[in-house]
Protein backbone atom coordinates (compact mmCIF):
# COMPACT_ATOMS: atom_id res chain seq x y z
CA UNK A 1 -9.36 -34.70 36.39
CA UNK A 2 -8.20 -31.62 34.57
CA UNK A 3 -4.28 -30.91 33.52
CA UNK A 4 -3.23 -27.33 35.35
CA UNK A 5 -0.13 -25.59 36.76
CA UNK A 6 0.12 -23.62 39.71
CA UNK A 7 2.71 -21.62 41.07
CA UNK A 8 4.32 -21.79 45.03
CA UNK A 9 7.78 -19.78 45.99
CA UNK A 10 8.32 -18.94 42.25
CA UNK A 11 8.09 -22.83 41.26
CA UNK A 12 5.29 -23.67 38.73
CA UNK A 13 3.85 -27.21 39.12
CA UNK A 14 2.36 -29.07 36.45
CA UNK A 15 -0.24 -30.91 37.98
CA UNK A 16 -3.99 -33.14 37.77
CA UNK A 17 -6.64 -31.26 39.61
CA UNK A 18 -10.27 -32.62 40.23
CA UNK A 19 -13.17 -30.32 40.07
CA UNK A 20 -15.52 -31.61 42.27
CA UNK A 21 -13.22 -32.07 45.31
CA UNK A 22 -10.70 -29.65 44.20
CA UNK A 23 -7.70 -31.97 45.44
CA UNK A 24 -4.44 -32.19 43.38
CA UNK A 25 -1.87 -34.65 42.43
CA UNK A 26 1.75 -32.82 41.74
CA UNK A 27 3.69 -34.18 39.03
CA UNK A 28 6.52 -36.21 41.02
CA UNK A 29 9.47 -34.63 38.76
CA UNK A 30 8.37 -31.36 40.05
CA UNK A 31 7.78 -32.24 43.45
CA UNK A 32 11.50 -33.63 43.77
CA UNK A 33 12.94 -30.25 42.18
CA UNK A 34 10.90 -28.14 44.29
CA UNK A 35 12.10 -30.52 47.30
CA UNK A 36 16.10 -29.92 45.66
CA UNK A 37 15.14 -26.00 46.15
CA UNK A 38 13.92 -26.31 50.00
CA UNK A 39 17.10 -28.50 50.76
CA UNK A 40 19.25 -25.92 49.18
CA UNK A 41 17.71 -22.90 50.75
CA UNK A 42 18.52 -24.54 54.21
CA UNK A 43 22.17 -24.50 53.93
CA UNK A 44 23.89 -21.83 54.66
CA UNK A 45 27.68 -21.47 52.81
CA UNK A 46 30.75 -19.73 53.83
CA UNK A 47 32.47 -17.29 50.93
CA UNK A 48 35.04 -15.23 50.44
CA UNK A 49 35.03 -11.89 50.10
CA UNK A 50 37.99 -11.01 47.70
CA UNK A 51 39.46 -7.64 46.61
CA UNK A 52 39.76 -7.09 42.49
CA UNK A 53 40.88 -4.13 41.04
CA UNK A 54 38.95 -1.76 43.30
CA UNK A 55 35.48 -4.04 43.41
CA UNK A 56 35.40 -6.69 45.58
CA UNK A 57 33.77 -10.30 44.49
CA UNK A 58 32.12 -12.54 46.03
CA UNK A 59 32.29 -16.63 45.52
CA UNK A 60 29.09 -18.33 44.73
CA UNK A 61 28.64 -22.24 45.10
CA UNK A 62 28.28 -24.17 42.49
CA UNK A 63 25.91 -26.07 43.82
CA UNK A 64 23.65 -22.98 43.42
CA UNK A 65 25.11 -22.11 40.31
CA UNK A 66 24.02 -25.63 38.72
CA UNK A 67 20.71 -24.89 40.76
CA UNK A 68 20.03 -21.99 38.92
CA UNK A 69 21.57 -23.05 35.72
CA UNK A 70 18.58 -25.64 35.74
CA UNK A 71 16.04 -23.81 36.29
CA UNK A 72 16.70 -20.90 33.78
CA UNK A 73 18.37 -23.04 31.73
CA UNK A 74 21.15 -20.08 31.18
CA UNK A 75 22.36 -17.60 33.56
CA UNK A 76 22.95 -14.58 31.97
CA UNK A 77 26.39 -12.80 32.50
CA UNK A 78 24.98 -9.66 34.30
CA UNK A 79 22.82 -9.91 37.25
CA UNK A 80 21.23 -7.44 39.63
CA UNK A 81 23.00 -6.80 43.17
CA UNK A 82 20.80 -4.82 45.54
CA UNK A 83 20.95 -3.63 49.39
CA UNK A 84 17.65 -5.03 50.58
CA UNK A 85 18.76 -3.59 54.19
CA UNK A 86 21.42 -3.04 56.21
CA UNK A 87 23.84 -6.22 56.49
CA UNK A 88 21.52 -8.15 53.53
CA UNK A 89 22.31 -8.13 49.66
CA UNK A 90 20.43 -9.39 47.13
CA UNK A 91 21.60 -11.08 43.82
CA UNK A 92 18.71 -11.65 41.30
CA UNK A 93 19.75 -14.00 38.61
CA UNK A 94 16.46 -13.26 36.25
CA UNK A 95 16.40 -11.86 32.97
CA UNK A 96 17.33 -7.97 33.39
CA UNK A 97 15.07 -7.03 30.11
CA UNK A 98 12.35 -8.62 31.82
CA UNK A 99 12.71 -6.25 34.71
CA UNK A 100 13.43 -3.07 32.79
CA UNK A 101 9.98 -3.36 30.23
C-alpha cells in the first residue's frame, strides 16, 4: 500500500492506495468531514437581508461560519462577492492574494 492524497469537490483526502489493484482506503477523519460538508450543502437557510448605511448585509449561519472556520482555519475579514448570474451570488471565502498572483 502506498500513502497518497487526492482531491474531490475541493476536499483533499489523505489516503492508502494499492498499486496493483488500484483500490483505496480513505482516512475515516476525512471521510466524516467530507460527509459534515455534503450534509451542510443540503440545507438550505433563510437570511435576512438588512439595510446599513447605504449597503445592504446579508446574515450568514454560523454553522457555515464554524464550517469554514475549520477548514481554513481563519477566515479572513474581506471576501469576494460576485454575480455568477442573474438571481445567484457568490461569496468566496479563500485567500484574496491567492487569487490576485
Amino acid at each position: 500500500m502506498e500513502n497518497g492524497r487526492f482531491l474531490k469537490n475541493g476536499f483533499s483526502f489523505r489516503a492508502v492506495r494499492c498499486p496493483k489493484c488500484h483500490n483505496k482506503i480513505i482516512h475515516p477523519e476525512d471521510k466524516q468531514e467530507y460527509q459534515r460538508y455534503l450534509n451542510l450543502r443540503s440545507k438550505t437557510f433563510g437570511v435576512k437581508l438588512r439595510m446599513v448605511g447605504n449597503s445592504y448585509t446579508v446574515s450568514i449561519p454560523r454553522e457555515i461560519v464554524n464550517f469554514i472556520n475549520e477548514q481554513n482555519k481563519v477566515i479572513n475579514e474581506m471576501v469576494r462577492l460576485s454575480l455568477d448570474q442573474m438571481g445567484k451570488l457568490s461569496l468566496c471565502f479563500d485567500n484574496l492574494e491567492k487569487k490576485n498572483e
